[in-house]
PDB file of N, CA and C in Angstrom:
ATOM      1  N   UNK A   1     -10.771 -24.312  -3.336  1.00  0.00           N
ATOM      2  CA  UNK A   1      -9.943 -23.421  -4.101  1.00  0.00           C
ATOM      3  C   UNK A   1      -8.523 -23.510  -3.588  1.00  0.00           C
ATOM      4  N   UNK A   2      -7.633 -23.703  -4.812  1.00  0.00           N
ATOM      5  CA  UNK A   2      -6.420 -23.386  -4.241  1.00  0.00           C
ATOM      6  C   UNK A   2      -5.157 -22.272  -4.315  1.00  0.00           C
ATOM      7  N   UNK A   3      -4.809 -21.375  -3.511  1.00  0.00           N
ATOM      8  CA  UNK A   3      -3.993 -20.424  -4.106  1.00  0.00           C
ATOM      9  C   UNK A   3      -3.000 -21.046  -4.569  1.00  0.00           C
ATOM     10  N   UNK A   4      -2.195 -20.426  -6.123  1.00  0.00           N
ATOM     11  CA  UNK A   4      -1.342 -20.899  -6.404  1.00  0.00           C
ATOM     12  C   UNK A   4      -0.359 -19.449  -6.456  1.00  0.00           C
ATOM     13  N   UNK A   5       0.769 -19.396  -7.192  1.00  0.00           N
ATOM     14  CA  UNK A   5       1.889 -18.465  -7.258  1.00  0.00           C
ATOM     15  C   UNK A   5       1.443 -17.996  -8.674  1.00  0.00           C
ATOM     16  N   UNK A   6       0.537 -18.208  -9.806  1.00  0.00           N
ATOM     17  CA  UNK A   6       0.471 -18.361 -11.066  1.00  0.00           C
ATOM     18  C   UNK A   6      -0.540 -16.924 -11.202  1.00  0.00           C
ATOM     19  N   UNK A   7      -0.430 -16.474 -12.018  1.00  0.00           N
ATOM     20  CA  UNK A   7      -1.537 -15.218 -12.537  1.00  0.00           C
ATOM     21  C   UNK A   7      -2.794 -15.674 -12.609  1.00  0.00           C
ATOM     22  N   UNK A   8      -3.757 -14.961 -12.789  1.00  0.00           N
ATOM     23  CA  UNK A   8      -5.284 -15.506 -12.974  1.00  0.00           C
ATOM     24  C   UNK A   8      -5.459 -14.496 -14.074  1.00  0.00           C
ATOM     25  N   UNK A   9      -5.230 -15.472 -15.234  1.00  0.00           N
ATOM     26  CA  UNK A   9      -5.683 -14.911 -16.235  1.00  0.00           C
ATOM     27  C   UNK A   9      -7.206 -14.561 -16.724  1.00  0.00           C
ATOM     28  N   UNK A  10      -7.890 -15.505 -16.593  1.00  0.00           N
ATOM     29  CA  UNK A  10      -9.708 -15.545 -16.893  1.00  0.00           C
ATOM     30  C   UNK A  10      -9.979 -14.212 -16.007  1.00  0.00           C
ATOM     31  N   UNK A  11     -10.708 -13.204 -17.913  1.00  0.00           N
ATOM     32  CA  UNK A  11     -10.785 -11.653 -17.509  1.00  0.00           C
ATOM     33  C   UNK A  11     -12.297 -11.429 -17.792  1.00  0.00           C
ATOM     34  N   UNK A  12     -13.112 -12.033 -16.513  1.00  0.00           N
ATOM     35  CA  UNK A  12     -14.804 -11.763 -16.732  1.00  0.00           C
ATOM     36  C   UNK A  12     -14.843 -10.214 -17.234  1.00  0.00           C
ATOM     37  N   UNK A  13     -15.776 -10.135 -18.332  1.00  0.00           N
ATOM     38  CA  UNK A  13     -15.990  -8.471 -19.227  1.00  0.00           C
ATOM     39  C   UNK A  13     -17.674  -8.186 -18.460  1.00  0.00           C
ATOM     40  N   UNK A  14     -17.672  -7.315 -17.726  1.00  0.00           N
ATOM     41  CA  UNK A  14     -19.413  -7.281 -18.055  1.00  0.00           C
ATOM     42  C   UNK A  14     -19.407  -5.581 -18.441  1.00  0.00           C
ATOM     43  N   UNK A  15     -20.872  -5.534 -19.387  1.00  0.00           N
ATOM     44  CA  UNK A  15     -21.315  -4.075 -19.470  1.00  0.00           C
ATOM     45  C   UNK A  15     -22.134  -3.882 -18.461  1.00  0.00           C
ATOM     46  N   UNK A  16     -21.619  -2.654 -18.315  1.00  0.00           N
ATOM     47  CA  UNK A  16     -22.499  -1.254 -17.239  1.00  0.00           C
ATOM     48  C   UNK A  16     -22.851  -0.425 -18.142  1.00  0.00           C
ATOM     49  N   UNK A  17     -24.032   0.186 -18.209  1.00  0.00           N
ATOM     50  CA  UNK A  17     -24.306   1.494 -18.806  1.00  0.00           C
ATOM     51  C   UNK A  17     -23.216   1.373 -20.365  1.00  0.00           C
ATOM     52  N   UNK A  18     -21.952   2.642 -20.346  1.00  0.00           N
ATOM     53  CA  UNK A  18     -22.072   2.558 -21.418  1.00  0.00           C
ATOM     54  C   UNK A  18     -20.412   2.062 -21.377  1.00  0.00           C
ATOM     55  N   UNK A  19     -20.057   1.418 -20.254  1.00  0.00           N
ATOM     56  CA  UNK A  19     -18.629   0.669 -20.035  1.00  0.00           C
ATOM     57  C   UNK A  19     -18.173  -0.261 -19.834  1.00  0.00           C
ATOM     58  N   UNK A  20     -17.388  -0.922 -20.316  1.00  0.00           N
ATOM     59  CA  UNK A  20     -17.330  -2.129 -20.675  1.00  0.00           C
ATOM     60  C   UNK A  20     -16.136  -2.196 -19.252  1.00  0.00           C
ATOM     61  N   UNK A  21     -16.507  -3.477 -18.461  1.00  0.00           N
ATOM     62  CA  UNK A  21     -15.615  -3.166 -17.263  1.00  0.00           C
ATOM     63  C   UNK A  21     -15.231  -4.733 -17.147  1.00  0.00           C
ATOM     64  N   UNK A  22     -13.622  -5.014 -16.696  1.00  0.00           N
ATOM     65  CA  UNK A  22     -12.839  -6.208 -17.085  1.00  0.00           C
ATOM     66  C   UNK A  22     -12.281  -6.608 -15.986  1.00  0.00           C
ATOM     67  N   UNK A  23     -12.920  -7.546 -15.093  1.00  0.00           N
ATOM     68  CA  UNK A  23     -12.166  -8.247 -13.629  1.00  0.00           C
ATOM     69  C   UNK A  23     -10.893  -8.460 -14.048  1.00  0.00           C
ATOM     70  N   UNK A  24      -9.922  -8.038 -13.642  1.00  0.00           N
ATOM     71  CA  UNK A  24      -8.588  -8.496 -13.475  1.00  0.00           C
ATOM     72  C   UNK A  24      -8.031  -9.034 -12.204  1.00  0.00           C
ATOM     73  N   UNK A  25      -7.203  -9.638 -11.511  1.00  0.00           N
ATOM     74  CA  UNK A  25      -7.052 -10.347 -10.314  1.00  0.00           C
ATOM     75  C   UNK A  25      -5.599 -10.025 -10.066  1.00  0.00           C
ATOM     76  N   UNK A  26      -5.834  -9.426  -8.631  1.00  0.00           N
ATOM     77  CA  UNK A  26      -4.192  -9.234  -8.485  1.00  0.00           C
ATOM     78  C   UNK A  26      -3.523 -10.081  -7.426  1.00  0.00           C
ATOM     79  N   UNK A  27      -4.349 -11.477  -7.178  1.00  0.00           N
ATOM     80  CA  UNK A  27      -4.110 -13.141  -6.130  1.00  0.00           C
ATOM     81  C   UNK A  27      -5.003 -13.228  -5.492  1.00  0.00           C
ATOM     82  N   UNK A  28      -4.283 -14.301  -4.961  1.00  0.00           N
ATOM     83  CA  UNK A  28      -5.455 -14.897  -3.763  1.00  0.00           C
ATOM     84  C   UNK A  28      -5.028 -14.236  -2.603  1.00  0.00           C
ATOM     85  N   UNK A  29      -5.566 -14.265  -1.396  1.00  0.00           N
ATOM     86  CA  UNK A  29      -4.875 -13.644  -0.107  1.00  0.00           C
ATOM     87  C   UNK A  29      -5.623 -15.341   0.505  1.00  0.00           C
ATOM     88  N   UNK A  30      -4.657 -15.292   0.659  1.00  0.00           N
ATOM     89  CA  UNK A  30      -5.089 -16.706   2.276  1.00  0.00           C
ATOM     90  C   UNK A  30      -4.836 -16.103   3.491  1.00  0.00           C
ATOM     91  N   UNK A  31      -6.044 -16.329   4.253  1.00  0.00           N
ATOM     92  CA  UNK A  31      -6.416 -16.622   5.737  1.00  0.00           C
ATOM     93  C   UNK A  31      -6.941 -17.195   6.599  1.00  0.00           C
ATOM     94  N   UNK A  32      -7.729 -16.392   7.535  1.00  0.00           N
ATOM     95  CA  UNK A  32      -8.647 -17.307   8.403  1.00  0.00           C
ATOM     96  C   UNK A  32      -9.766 -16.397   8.648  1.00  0.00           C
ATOM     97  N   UNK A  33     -10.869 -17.368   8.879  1.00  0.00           N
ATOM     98  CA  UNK A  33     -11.791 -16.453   9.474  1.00  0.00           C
ATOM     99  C   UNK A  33     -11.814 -15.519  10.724  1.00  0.00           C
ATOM    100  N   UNK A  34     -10.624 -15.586  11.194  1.00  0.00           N
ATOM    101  CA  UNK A  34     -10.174 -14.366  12.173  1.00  0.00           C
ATOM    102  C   UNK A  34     -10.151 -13.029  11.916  1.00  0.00           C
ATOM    103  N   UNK A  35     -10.193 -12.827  10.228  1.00  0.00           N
ATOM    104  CA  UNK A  35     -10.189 -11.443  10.019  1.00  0.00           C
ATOM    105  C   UNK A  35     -11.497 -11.153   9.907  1.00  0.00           C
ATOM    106  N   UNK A  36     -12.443 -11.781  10.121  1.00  0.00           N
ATOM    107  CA  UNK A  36     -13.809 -11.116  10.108  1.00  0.00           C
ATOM    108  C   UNK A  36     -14.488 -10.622  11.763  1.00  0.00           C
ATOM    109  N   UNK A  37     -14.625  -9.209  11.355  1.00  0.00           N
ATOM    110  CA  UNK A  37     -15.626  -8.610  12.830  1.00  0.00           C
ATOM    111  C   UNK A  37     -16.564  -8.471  13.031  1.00  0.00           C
ATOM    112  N   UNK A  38     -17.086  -8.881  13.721  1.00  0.00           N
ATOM    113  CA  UNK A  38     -18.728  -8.644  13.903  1.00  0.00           C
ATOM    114  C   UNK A  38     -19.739  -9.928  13.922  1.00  0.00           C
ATOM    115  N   UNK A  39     -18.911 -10.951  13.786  1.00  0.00           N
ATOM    116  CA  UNK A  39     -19.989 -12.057  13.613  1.00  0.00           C
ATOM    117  C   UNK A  39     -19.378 -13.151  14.938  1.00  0.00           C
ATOM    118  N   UNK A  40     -20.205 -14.028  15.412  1.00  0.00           N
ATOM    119  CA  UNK A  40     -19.983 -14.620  16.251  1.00  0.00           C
ATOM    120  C   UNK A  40     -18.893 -16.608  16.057  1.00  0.00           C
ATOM    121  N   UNK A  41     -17.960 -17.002  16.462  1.00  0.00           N
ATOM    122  CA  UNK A  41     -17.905 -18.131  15.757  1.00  0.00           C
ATOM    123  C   UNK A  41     -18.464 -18.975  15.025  1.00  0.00           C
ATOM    124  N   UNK A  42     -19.517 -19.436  15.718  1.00  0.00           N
ATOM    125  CA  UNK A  42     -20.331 -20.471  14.756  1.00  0.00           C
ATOM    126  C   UNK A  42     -20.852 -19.929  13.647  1.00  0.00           C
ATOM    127  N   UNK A  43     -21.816 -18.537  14.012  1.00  0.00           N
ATOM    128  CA  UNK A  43     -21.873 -17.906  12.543  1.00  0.00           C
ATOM    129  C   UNK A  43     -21.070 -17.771  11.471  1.00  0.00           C
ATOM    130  N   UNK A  44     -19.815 -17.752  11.939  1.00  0.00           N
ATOM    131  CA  UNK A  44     -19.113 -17.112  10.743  1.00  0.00           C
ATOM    132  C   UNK A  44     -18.572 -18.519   9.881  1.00  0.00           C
ATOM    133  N   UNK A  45     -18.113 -19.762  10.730  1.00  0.00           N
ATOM    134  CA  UNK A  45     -18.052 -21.269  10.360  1.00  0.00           C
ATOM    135  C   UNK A  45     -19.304 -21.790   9.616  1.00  0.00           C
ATOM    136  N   UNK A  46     -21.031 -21.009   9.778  1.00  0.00           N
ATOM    137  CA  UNK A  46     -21.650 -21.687   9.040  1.00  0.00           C
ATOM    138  C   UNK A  46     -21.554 -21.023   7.873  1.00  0.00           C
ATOM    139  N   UNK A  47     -21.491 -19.555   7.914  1.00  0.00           N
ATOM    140  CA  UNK A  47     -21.222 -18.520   6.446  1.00  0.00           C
ATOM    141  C   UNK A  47     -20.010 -19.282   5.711  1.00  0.00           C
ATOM    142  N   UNK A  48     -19.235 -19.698   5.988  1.00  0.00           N
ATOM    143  CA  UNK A  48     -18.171 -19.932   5.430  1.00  0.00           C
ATOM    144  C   UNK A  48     -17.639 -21.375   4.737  1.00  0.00           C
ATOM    145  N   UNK A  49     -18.400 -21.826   5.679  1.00  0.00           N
ATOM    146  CA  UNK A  49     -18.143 -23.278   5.291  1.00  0.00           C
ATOM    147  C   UNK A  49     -16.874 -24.331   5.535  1.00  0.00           C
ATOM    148  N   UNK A  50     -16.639 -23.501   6.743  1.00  0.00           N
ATOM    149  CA  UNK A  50     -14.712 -23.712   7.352  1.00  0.00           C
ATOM    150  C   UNK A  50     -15.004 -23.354   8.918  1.00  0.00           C
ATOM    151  N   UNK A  51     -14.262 -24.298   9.333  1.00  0.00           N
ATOM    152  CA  UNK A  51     -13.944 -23.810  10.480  1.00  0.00           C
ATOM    153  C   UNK A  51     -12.970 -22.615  10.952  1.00  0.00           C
ATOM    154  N   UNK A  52     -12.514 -22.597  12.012  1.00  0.00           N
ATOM    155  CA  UNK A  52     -12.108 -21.056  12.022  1.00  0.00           C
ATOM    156  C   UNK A  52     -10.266 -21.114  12.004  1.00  0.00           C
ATOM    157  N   UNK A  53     -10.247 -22.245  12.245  1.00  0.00           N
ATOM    158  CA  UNK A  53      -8.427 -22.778  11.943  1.00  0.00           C
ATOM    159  C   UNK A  53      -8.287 -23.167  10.624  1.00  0.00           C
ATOM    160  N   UNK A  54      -9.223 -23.528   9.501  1.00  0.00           N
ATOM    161  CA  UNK A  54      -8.702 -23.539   8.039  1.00  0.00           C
ATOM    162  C   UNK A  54      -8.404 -22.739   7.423  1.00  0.00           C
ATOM    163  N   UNK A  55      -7.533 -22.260   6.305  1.00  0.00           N
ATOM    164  CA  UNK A  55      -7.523 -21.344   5.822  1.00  0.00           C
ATOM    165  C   UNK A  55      -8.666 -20.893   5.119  1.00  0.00           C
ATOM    166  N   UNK A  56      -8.658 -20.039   4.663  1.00  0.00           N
ATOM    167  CA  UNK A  56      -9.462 -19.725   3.335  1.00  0.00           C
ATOM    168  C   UNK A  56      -9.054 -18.839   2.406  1.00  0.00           C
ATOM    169  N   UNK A  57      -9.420 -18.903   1.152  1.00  0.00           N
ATOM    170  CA  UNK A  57      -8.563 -18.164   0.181  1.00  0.00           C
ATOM    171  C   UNK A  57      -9.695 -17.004  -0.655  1.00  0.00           C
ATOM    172  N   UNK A  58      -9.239 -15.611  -0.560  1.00  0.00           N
ATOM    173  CA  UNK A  58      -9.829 -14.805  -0.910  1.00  0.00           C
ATOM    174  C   UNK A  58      -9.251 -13.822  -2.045  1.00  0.00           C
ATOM    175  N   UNK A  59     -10.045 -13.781  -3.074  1.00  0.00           N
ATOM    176  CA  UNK A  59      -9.790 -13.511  -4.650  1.00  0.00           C
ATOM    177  C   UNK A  59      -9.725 -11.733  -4.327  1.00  0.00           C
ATOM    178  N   UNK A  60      -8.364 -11.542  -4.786  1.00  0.00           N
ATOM    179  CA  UNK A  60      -8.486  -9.823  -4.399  1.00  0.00           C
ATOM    180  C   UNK A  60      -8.567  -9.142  -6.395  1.00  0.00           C
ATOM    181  N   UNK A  61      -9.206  -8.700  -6.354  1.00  0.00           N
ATOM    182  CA  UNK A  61     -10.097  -8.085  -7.680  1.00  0.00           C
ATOM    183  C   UNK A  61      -9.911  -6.586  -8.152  1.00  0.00           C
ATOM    184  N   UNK A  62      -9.586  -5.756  -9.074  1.00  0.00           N
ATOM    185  CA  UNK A  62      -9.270  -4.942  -9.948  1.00  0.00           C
ATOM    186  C   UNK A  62     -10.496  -5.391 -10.787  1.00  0.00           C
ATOM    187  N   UNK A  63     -10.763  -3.490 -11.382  1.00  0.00           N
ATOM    188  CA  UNK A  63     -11.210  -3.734 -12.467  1.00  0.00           C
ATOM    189  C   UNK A  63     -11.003  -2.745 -13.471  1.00  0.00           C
ATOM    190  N   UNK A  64     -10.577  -3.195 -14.493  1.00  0.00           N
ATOM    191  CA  UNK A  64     -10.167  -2.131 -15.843  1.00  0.00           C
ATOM    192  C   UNK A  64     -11.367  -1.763 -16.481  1.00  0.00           C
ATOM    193  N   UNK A  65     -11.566   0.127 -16.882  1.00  0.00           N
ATOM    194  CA  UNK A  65     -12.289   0.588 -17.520  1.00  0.00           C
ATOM    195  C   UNK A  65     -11.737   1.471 -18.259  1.00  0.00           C
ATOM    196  N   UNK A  66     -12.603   1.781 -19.749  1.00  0.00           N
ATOM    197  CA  UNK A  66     -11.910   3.074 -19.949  1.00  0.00           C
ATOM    198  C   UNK A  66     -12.819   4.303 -19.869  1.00  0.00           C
ATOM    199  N   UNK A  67     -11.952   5.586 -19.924  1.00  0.00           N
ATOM    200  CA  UNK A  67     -12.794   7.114 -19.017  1.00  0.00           C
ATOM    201  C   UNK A  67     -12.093   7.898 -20.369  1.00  0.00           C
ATOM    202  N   UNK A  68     -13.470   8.357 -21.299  1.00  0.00           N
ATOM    203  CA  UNK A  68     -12.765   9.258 -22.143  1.00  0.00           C
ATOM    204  C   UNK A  68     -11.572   8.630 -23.004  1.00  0.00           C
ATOM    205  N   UNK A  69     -11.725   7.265 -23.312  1.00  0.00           N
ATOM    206  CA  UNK A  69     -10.541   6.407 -23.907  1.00  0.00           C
ATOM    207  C   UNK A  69      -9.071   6.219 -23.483  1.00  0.00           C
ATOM    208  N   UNK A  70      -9.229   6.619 -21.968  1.00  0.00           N
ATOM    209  CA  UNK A  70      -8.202   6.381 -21.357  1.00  0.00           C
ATOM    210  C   UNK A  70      -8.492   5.038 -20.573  1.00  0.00           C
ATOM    211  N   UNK A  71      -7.261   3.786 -19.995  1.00  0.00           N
ATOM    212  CA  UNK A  71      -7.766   2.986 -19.312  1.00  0.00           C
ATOM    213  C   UNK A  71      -7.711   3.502 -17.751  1.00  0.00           C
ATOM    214  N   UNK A  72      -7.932   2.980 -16.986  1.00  0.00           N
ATOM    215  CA  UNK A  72      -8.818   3.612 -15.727  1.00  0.00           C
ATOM    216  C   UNK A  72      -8.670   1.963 -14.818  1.00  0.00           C
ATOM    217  N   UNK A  73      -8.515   2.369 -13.851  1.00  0.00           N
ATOM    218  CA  UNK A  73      -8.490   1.139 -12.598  1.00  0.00           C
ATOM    219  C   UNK A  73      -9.352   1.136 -11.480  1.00  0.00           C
ATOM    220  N   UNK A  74     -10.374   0.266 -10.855  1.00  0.00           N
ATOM    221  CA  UNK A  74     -10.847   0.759  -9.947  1.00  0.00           C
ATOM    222  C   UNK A  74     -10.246  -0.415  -8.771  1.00  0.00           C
ATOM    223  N   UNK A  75      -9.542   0.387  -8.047  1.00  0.00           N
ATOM    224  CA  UNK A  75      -8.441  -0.652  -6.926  1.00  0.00           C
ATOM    225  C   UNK A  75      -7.664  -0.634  -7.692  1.00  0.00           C
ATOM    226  N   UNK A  76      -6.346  -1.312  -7.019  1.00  0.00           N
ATOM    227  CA  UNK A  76      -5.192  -1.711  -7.504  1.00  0.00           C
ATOM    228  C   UNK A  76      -4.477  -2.807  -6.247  1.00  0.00           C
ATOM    229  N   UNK A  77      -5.299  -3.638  -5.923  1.00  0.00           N
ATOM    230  CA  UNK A  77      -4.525  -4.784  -5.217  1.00  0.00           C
ATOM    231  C   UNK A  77      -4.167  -4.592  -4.388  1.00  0.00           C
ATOM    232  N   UNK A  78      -3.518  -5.440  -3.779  1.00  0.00           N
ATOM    233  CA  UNK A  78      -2.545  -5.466  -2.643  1.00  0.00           C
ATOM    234  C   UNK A  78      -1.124  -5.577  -2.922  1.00  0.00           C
ATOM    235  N   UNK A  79      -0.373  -5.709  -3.665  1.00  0.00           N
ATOM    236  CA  UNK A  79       0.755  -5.600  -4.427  1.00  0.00           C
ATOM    237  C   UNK A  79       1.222  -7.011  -3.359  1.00  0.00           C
ATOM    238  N   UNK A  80       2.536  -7.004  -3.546  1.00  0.00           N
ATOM    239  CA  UNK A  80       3.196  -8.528  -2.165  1.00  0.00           C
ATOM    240  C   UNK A  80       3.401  -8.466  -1.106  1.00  0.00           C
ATOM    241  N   UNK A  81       2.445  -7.331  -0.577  1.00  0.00           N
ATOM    242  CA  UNK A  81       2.440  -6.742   0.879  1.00  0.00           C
ATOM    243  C   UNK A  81       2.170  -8.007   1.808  1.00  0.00           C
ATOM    244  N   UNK A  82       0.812  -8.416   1.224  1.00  0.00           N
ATOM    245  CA  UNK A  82       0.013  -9.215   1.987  1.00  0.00           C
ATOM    246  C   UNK A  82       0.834 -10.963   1.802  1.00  0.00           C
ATOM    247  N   UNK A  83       1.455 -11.171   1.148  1.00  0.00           N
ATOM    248  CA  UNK A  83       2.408 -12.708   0.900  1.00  0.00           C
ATOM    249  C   UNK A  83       2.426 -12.826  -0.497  1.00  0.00           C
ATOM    250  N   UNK A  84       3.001 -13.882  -1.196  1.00  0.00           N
ATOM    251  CA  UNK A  84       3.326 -14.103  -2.418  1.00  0.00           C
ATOM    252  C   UNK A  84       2.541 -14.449  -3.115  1.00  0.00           C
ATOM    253  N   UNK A  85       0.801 -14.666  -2.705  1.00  0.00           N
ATOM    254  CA  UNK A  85       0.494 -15.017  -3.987  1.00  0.00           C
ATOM    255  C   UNK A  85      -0.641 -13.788  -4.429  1.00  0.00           C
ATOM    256  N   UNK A  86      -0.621 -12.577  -3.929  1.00  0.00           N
ATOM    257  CA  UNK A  86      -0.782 -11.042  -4.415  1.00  0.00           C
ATOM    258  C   UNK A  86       0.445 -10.649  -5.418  1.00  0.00           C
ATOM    259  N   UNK A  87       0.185  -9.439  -6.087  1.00  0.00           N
ATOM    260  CA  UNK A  87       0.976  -9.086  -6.705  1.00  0.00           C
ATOM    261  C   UNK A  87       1.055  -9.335  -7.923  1.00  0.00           C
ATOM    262  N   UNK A  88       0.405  -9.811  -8.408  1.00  0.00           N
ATOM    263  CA  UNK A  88      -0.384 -10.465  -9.775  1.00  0.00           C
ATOM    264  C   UNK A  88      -0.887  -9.631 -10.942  1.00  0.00           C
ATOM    265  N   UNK A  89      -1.561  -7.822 -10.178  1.00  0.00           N
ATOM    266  CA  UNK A  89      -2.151  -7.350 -11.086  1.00  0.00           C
ATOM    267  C   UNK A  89      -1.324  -6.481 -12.075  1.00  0.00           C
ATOM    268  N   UNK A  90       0.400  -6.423 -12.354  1.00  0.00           N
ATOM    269  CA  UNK A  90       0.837  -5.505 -13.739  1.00  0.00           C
ATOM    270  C   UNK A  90       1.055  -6.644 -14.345  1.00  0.00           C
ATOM    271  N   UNK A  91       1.515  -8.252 -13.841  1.00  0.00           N
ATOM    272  CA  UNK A  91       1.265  -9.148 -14.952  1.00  0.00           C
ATOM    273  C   UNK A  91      -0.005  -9.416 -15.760  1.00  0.00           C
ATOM    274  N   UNK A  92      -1.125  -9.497 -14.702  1.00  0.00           N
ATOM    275  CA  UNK A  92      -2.424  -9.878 -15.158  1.00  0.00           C
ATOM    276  C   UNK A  92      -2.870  -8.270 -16.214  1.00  0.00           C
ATOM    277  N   UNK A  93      -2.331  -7.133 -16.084  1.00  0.00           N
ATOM    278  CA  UNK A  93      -2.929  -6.043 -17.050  1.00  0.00           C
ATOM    279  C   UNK A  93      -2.213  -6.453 -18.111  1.00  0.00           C
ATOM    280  N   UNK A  94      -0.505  -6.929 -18.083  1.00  0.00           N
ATOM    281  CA  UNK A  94      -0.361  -7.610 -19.351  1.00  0.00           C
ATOM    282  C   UNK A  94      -0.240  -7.999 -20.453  1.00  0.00           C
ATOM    283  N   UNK A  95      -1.338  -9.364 -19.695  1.00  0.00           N
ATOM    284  CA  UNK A  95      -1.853 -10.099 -20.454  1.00  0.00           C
ATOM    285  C   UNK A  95      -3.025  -9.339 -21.386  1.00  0.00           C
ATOM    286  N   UNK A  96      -3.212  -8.349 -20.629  1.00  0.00           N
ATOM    287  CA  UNK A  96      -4.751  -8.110 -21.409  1.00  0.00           C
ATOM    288  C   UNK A  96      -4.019  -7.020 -22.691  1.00  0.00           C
ATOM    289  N   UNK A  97      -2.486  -6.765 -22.348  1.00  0.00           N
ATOM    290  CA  UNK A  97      -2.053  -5.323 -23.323  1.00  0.00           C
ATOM    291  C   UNK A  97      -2.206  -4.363 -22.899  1.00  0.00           C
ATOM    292  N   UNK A  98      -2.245  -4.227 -21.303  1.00  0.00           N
ATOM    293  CA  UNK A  98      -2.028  -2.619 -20.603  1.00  0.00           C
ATOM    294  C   UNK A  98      -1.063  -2.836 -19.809  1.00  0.00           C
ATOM    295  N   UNK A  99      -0.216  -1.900 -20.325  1.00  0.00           N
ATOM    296  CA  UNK A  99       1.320  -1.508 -19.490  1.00  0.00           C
ATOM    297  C   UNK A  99       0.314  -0.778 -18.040  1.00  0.00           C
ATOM    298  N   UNK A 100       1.377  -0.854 -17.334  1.00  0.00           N
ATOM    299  CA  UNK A 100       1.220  -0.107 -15.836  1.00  0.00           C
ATOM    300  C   UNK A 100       0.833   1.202 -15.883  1.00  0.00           C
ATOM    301  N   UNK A 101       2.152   1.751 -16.756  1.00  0.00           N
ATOM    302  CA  UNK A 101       1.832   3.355 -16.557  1.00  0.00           C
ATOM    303  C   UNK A 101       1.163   3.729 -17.837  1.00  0.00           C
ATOM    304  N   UNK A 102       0.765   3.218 -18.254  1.00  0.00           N
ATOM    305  CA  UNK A 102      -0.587   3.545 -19.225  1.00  0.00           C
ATOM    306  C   UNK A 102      -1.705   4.116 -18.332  1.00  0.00           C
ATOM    307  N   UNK A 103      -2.239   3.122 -17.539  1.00  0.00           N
ATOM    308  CA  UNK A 103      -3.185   4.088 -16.664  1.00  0.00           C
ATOM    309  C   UNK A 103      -3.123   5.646 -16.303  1.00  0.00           C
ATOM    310  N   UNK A 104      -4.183   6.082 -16.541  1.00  0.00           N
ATOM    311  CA  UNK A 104      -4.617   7.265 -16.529  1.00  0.00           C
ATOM    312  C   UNK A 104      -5.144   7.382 -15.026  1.00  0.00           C
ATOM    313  N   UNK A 105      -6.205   6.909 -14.684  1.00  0.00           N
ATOM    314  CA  UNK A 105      -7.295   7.047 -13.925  1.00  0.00           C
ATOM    315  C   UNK A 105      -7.120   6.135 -12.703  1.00  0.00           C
ATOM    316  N   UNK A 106      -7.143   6.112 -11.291  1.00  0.00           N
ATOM    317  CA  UNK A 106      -6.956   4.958 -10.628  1.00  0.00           C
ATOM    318  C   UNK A 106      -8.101   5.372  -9.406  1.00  0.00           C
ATOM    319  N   UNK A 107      -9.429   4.887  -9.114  1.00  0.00           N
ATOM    320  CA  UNK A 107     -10.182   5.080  -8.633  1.00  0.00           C
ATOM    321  C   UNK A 107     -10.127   3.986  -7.146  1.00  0.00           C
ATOM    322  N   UNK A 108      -9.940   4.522  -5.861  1.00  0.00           N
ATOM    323  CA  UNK A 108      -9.910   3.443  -4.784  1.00  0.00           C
ATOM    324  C   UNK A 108     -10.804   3.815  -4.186  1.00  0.00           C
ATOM    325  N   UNK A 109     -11.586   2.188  -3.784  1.00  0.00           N
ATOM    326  CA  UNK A 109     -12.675   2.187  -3.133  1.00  0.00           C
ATOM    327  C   UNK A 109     -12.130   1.970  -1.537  1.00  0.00           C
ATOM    328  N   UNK A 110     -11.123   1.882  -0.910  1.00  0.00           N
ATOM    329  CA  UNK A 110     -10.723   1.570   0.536  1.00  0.00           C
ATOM    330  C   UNK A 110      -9.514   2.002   0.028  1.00  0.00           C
ATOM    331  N   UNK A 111      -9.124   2.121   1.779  1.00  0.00           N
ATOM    332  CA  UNK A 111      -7.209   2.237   1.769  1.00  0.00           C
ATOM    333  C   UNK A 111      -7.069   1.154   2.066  1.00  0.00           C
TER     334      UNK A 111
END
């Protein structure tokens, strides 16, 4: 995989129950397997499929729903905190025809 600077448009839809819920992508984050705790080197090089000096590139994910016909967010990215190729998700809403402050609802699963 390669991070690029470009939006990730491709918006997987799946149904839940009775909501129709829309991966949106707000970049890649590149790192290393240094940010993982709890696992031992080699473990984490065989989970991964990298050694522990390659990068690796990790898909940071939004997902649009609507609540009562409002649209609704669950996360909202990392904005360009983390480097340039975050920051993706008010282009990537967009594309789909949701302004920013349209959102109603913004549900976070972590700080």
């Amino acid at each position: 995989m390669q991070a690029g600077n470009q939006p990730i448009a491709n918006h997987p839809v799946q149904k839940i129950g009775g909501f129709e819920v829309k991966a949106v992508s707000d970049g890649i984050l590149t790192t290393s397997l240094d940010v993982l705790v709890g696992l031992g080197q080699s473990e984490m090089e065989r989970l991964a499929g990298a050694s522990r000096t390659e990068p690796i590139f990790l898909p940071v994910n939004c997902f649009l729903l609507e609540i009562s016909g409002q649209p609704a967010l669950i996360d909202v990215g990392a904005g360009n905190s983390l480097g340039p190729t975050l920051g993706k998700l008010p282009e990537n809403l967009r594309t789909l025809g949701v302004a920013s402050e349209s959102i109603r609802y913004i549900l976070l699963t972590y700080l």
